[in-house]
Protein backbone atom coordinates (compact mmCIF):
# COMPACT_ATOMS: atom_id res chain seq x y z
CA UNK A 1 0.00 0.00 0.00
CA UNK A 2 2.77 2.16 1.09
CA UNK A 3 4.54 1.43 -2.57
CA UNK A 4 1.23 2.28 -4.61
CA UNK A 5 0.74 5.49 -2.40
CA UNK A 6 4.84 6.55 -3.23
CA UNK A 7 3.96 6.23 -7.23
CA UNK A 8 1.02 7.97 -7.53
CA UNK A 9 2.58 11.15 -5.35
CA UNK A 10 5.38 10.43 -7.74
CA UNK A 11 3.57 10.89 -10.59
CA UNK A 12 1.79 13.65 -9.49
CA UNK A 13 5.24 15.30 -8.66
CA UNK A 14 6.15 14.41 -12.35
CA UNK A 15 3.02 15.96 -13.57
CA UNK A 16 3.17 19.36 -12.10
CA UNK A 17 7.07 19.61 -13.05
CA UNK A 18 6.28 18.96 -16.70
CA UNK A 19 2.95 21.88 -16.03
CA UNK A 20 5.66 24.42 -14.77
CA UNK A 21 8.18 23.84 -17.70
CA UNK A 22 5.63 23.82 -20.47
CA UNK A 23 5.02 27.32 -19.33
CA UNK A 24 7.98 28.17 -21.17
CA UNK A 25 8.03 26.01 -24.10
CA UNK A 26 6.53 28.84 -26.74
CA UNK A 27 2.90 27.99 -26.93
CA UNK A 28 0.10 30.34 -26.20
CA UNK A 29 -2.93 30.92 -23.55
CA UNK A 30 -5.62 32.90 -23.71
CA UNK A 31 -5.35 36.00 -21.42
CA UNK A 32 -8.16 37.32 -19.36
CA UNK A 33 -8.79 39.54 -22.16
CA UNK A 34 -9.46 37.31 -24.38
CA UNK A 35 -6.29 38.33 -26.28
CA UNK A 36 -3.08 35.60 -26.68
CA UNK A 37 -0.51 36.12 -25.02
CA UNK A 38 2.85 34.50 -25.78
CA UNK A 39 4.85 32.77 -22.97
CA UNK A 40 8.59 31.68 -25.03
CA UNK A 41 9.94 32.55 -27.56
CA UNK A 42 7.35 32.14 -30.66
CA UNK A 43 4.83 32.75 -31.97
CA UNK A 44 2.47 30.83 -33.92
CA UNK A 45 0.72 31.31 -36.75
CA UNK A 46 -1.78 28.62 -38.45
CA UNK A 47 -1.76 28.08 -41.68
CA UNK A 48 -5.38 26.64 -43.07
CA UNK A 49 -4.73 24.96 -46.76
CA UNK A 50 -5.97 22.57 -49.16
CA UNK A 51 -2.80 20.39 -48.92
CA UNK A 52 -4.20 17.85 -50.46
CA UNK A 53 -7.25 17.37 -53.28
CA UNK A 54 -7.92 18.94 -56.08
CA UNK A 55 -7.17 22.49 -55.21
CA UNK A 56 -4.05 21.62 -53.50
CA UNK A 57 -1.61 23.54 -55.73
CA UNK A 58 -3.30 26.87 -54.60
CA UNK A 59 -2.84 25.57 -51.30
CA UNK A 60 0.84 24.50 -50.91
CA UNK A 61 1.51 27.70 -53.16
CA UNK A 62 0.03 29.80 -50.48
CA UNK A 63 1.77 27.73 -47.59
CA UNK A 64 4.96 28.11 -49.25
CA UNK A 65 5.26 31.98 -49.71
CA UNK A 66 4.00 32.44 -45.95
CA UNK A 67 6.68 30.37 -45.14
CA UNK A 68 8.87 32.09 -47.09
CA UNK A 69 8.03 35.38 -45.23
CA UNK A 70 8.15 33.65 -41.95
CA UNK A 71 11.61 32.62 -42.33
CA UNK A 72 12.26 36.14 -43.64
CA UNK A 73 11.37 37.75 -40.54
CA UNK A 74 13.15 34.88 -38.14
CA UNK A 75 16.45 35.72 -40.03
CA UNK A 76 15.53 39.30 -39.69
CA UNK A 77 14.68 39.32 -35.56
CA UNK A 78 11.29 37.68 -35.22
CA UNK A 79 8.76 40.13 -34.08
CA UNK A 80 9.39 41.74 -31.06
CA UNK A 81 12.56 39.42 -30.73
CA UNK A 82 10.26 36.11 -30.92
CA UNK A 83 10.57 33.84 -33.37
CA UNK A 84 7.53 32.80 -35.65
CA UNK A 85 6.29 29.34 -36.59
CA UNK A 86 3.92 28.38 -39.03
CA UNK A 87 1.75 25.07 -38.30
CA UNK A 88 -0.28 24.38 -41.10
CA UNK A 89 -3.47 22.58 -41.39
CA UNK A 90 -5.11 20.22 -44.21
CA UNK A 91 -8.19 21.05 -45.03
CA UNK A 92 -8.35 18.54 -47.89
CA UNK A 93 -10.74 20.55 -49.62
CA UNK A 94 -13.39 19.18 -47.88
CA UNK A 95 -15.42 21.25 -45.46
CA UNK A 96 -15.99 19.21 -42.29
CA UNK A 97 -12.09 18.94 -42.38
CA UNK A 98 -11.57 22.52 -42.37
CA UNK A 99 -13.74 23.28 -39.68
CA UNK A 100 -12.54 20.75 -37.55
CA UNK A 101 -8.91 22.03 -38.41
CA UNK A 102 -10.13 25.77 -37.44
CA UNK A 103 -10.96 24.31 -33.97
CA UNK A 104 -8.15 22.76 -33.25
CA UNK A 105 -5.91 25.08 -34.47
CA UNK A 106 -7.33 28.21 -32.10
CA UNK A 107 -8.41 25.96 -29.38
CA UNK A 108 -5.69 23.37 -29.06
CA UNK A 109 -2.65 24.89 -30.47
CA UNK A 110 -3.68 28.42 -29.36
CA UNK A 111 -2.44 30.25 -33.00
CA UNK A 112 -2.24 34.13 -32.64
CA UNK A 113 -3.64 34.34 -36.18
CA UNK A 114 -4.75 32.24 -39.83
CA UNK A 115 -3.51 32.31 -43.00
CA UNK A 116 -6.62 31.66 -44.61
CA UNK A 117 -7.38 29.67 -47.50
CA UNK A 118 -8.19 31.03 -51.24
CA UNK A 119 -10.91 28.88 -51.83
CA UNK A 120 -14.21 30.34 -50.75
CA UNK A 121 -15.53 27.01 -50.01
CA UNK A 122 -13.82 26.34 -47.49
CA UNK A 123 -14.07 29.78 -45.85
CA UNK A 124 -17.56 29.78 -46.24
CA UNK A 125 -17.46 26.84 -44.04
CA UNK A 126 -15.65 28.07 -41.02
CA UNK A 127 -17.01 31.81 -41.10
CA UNK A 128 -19.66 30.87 -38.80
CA UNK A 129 -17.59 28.89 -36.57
CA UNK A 130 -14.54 31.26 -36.57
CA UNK A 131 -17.40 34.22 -34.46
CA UNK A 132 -17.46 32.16 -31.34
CA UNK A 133 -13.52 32.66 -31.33
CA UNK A 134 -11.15 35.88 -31.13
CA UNK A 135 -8.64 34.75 -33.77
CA UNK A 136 -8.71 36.53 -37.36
CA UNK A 137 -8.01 34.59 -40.73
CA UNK A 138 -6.47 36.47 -42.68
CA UNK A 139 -7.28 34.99 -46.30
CA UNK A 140 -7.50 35.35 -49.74
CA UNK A 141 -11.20 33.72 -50.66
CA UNK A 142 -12.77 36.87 -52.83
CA UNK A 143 -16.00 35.49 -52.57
CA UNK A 144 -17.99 38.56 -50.51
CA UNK A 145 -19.81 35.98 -48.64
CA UNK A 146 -17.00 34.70 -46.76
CA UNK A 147 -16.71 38.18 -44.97
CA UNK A 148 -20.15 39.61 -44.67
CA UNK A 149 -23.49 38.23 -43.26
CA UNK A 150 -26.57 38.85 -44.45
CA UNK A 151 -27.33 42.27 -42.62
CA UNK A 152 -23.44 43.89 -44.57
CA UNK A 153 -21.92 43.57 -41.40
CA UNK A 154 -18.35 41.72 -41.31
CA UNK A 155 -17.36 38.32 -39.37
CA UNK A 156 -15.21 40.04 -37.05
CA UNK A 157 -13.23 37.55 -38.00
CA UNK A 158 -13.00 36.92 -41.37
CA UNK A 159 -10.51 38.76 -43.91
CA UNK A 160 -9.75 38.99 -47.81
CA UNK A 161 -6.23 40.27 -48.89
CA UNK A 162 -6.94 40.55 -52.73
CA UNK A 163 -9.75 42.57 -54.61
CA UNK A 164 -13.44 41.31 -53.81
CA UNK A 165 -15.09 39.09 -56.75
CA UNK A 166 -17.36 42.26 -57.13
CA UNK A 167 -13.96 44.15 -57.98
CA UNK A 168 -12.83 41.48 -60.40
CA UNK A 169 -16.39 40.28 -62.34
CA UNK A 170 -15.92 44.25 -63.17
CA UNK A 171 -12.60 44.20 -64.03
CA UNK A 172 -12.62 40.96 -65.99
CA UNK A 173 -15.93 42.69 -67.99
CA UNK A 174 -14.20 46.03 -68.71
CA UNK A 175 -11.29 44.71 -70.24
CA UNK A 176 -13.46 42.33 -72.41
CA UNK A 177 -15.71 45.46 -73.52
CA UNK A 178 -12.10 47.39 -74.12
CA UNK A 179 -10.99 45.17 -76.46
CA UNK A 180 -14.06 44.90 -78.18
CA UNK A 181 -15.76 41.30 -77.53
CA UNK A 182 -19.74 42.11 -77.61
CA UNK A 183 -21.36 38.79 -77.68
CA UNK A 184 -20.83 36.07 -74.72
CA UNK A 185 -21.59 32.87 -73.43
CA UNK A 186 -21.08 31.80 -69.84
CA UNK A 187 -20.02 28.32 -68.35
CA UNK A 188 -19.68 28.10 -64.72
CA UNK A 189 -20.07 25.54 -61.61
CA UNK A 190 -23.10 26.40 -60.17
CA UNK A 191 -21.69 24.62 -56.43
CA UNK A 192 -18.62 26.13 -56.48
CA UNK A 193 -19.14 29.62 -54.55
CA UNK A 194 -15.86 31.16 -56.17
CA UNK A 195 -17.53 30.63 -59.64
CA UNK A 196 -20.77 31.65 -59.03
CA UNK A 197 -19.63 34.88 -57.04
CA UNK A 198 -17.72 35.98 -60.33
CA UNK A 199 -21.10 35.68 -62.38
CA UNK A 200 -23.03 38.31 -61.68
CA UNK A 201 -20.57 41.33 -61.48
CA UNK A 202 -19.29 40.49 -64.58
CA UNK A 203 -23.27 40.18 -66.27
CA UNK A 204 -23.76 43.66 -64.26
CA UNK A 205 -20.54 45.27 -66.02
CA UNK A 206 -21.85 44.47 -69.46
CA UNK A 207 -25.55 45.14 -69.02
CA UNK A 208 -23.75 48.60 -67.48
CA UNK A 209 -22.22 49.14 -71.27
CA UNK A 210 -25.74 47.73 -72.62
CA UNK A 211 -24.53 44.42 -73.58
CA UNK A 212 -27.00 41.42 -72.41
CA UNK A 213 -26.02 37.96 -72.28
CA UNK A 214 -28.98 35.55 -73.33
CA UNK A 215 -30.39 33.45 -70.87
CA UNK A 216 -29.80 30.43 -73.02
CA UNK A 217 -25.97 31.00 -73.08
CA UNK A 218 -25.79 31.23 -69.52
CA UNK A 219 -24.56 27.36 -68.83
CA UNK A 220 -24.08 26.51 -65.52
CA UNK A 221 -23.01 22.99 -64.52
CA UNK A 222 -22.04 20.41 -61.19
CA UNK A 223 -19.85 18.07 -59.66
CA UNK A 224 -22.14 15.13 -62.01
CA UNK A 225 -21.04 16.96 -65.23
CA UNK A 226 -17.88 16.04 -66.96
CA UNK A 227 -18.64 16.38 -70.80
CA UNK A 228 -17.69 20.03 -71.00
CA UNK A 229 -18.41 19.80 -74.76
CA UNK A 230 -22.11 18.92 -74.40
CA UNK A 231 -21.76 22.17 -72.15
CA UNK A 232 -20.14 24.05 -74.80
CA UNK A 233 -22.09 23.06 -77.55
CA UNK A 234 -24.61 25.98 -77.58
CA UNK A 235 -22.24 28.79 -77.07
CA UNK A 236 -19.58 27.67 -79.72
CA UNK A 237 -22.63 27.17 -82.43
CA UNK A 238 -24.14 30.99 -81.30
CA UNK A 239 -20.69 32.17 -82.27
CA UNK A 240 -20.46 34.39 -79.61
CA UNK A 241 -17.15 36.31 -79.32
CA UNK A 242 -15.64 35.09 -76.06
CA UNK A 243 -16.97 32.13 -73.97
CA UNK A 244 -16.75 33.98 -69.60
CA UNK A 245 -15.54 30.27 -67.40
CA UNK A 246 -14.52 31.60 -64.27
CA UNK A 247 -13.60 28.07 -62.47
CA UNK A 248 -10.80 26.59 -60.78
CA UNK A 249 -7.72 24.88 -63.15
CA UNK A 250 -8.68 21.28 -63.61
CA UNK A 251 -11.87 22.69 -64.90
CA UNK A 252 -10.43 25.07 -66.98
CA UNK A 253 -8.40 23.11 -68.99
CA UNK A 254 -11.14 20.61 -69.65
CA UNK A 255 -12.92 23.54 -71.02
CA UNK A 256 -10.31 24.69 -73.12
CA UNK A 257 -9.39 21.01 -74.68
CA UNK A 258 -13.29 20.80 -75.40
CA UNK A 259 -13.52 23.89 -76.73
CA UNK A 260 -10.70 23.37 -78.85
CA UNK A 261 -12.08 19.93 -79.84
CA UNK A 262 -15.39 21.87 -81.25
CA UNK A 263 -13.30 24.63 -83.17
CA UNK A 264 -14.07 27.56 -81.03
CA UNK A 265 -12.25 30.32 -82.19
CA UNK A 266 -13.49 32.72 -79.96
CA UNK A 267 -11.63 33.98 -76.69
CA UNK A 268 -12.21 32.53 -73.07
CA UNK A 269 -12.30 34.81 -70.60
CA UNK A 270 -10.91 33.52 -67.21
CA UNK A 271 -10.35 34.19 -63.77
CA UNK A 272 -7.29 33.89 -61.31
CA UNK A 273 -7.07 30.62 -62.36
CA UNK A 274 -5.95 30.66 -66.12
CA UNK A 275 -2.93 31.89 -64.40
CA UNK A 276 0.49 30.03 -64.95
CA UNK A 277 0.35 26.75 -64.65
CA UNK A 278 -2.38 26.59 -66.35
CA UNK A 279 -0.57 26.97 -69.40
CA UNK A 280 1.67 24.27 -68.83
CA UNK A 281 -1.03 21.93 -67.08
CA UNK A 282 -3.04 22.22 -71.01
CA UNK A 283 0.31 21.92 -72.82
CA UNK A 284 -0.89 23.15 -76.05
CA UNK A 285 -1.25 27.24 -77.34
CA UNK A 286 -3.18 28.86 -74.64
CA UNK A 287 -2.99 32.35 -77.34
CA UNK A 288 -6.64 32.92 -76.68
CA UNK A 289 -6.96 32.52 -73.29
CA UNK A 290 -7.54 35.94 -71.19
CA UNK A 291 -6.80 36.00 -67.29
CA UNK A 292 -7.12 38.35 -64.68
CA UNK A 293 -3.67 38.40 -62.28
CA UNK A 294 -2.87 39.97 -58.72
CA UNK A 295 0.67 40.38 -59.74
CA UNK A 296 2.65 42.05 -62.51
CA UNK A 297 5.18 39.84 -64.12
CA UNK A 298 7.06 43.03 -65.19
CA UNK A 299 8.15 43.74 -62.14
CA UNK A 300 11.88 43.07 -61.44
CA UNK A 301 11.69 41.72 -57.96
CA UNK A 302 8.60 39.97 -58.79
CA UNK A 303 10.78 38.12 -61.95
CA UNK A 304 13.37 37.61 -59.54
CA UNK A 305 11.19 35.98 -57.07
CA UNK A 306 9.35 34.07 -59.37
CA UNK A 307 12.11 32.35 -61.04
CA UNK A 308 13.52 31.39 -57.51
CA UNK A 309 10.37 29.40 -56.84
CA UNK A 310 9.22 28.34 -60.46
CA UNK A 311 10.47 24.85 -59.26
CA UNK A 312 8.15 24.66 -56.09
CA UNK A 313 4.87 26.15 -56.77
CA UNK A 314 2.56 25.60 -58.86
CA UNK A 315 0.62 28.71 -58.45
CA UNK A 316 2.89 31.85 -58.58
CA UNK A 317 0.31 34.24 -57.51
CA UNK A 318 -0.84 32.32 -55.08
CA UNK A 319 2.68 32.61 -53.54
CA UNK A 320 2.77 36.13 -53.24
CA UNK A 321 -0.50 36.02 -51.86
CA UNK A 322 0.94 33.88 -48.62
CA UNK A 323 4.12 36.13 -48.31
CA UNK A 324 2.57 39.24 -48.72
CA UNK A 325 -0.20 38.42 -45.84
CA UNK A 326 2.14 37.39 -43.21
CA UNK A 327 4.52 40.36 -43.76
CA UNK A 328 1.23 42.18 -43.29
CA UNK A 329 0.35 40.16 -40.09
CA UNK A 330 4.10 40.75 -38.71
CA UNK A 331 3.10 44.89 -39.18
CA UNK A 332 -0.08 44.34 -37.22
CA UNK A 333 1.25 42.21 -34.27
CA UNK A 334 4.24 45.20 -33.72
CA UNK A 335 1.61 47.81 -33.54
CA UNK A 336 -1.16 45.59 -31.90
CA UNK A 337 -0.05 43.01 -29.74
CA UNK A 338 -1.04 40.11 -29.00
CA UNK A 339 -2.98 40.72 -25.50
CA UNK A 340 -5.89 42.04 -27.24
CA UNK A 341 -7.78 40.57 -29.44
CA UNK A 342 -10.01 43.36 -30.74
CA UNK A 343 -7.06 45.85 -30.97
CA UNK A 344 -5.53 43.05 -33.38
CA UNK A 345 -8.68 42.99 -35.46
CA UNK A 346 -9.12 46.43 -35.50
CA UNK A 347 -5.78 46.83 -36.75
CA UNK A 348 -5.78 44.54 -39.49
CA UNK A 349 -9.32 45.90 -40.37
CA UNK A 350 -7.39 49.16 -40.73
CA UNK A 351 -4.33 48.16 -42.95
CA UNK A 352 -3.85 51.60 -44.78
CA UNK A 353 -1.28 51.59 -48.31
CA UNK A 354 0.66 48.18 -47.41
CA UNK A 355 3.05 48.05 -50.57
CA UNK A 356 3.34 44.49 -51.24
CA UNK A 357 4.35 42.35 -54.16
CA UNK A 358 0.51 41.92 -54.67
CA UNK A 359 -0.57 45.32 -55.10
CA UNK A 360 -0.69 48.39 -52.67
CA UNK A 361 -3.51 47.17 -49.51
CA UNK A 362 -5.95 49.47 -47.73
CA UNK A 363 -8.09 47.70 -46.51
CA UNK A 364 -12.26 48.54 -45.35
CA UNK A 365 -13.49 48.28 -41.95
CA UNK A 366 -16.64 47.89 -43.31
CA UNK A 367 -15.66 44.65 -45.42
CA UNK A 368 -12.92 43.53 -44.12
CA UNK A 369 -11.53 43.30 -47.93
CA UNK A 370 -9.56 46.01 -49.74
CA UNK A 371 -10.94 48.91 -51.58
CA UNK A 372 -9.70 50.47 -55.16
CA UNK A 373 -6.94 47.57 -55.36
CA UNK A 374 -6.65 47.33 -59.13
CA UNK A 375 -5.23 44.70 -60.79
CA UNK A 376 -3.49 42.54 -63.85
CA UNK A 377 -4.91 41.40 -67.25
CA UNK A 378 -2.93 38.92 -69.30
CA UNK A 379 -3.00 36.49 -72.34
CA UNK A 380 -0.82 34.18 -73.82
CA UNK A 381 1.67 34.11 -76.80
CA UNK A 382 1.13 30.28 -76.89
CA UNK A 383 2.52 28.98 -73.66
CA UNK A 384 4.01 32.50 -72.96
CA UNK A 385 2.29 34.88 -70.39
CA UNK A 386 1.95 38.08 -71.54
CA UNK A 387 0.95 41.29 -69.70
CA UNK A 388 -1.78 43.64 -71.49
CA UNK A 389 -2.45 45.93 -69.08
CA UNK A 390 -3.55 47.32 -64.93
CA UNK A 391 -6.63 48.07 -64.52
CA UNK A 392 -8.86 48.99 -61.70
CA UNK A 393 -12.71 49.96 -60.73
């Protein structure tokens, strides 16, 4: 009896020495304020990506150029002396996952802040979730319904980093009416709430310039449908003069092989997506493609960065996006803390004429995404990007 009473005050002994040291090991705690408050020498961020599944390159493309600025600042001082750490989180592009993975990451690991994910699926899914907690994801999913309810108010938690879909439907339908295209068809996924948020700005743009699209050459499609030239059919035989498919890659260049397999001769109009590597996912002369782009490729230091990680992303905008948001974070933590979770928000609600290698950032309080952000058109000279022009709304 006397033995079993000597281990258990033993291992009681053990557990409150391990309780006392782990108060120094670099993880966080809440604070009474419902801030975090760091007790080492890090701080973490989480990182909330598709690392796997279909949209995984725009994941890992993101996780990599927030790493990248992470071990910028490290080699640089930290912030405030501590070191940073990135733990990232799978979200496998499924929505139960990424909810879950939101959980844990503010509740178990304690993260000071997201990088958030570009795909408005999955922030859709954890916007809800994310207002019983005071930690901000900072993301990139341009979808306005990932930041506002239904009243205009913002998730006090929720943030965009690149122009609003509303921004980019416009922009995307401005160039198109520039360069004179009048007639268009539309394909898009109907259950993909990236796609569909990029429909009706652009519509609104033309019917702006009094230029209606037809009902009947509005095409929208689901997970079920794979034979994108069924889809196709009616817009390549109305012969309109550029085909609008804002969707994700792997959809993209099924579209383009099927339209090519019809004889469409037309232009297709694209989003984000038609960026490289779409051109070298196709393979084959992408010279009529049209995509919009939050970075310009004319840039020297963008070149120079871009050709450093050519070999390890797949989705070079994507990169920028991850880098430029945590160098953005690092500016908010200096001048907010971490003890107070509203001053944090507030700040980063407040991000006035960040210069980044995405585009100059001011962000609105009022929706928590930027405002007058312009951005990049390009086609291709076959495989070749080429930029036509900045343009803004």
């Amino acid at each position: 009896m006397k033995k079993k009473l000597l281990a258990i005050l033993m291992t009681m002994a053990m557990t409150f020495s391990l309780a006392a040291c782990g108060s120094d090991s670099g993880e966080t705690k809440e604070d009474s304020g419902g801030g975090k408050e760091t007790s080492g020498d890090e701080i973490v961020i989480g990182c909330l990506q598709d690392i796997t599944g279909s949209t995984s390159g725009l994941g890992i493309s993101v996780q990599k150029g927030a790493q990248a600025a992470v071990d910028e600042i490290n080699e640089n001082g930290g912030i405030d002396g501590k070191d940073v750490v990135l733990k990232t989180y799978d979200t496998k592009g499924d929505v139960t996952e990424a909810v879950n993975a939101y959980i844990t990451a503010v509740t178990v690991d304690e993260v000071s802040l997201v990088v958030g994910p570009p795909v408005a699926n999955i922030a859709n899914a954890i916007k809800e979730t994310s207002e019983s907690y005071d930690t901000p994801v900072m993301g990139f999913a341009l979808d306005p319904t990932c930041q506002l309810k239904e009243d205009g108010s913002p998730y006090k938690n929720m943030f965009c980093f690149q122009p609003s879909a509303t921004s980019q439907g416009q922009i995307m339908a401005a160039f198109a009416l520039e360069n004179e295209l009048k007639t268009f068809g539309v394909l898009y996924n109907q259950e993909n709430s990236y796609s569909v948020s990029l429909l009706d700005p652009f519509l609104d743009e033309l019917k702006a310039n009094d230029i209606t699209v037809d009902e009947n050459l509005i095409v929208a499609y689901g997970a079920a449908d794979a034979d994108y030239k069924t889809l196709l059919e009616p817009l390549v035989s109305a012969g309109v003069d550029a085909i609008y498919c804002p969707n994700y890659t792997q959809q993209l260049v099924a579209i383009k092989t099927a339209a090519d397999e019809l004889g469409y001769e037309g232009k297709l109009v694209c989003g984000l997506d038609a960026a490289p590597a779409f051109n070298t996912t196709y393979g084959g002369d992408c010279s009529n493609v049209y995509y919009i782009n939050n970075i310009n490729t004319d840039d020297p230091t963008t070149i120079e960065m871009s050709d450093e990680v050519a070999d390890d992303v797949s989705a070079v905008n994507k990169y920028f996006l991850g880098y430029d948001v945590v160098m953005i974070a690092k500016e908010c933590i200096e001048e907010a803390g971490l003890e107070d979770a509203d001053a944090l928000r507030d700040t980063i609600a407040n991000v006035n004429g960040y210069k980044g290698l995405t585009g100059t950032i001011t962000m609105d309080p009022e929706t928590h995404m930027p405002k007058d952000m312009s951005m990049f058109m390009y086609t291709y000279d076959n495989q070749t990007p080429v930029m036509l022009g900045e343009f803004g709304i």
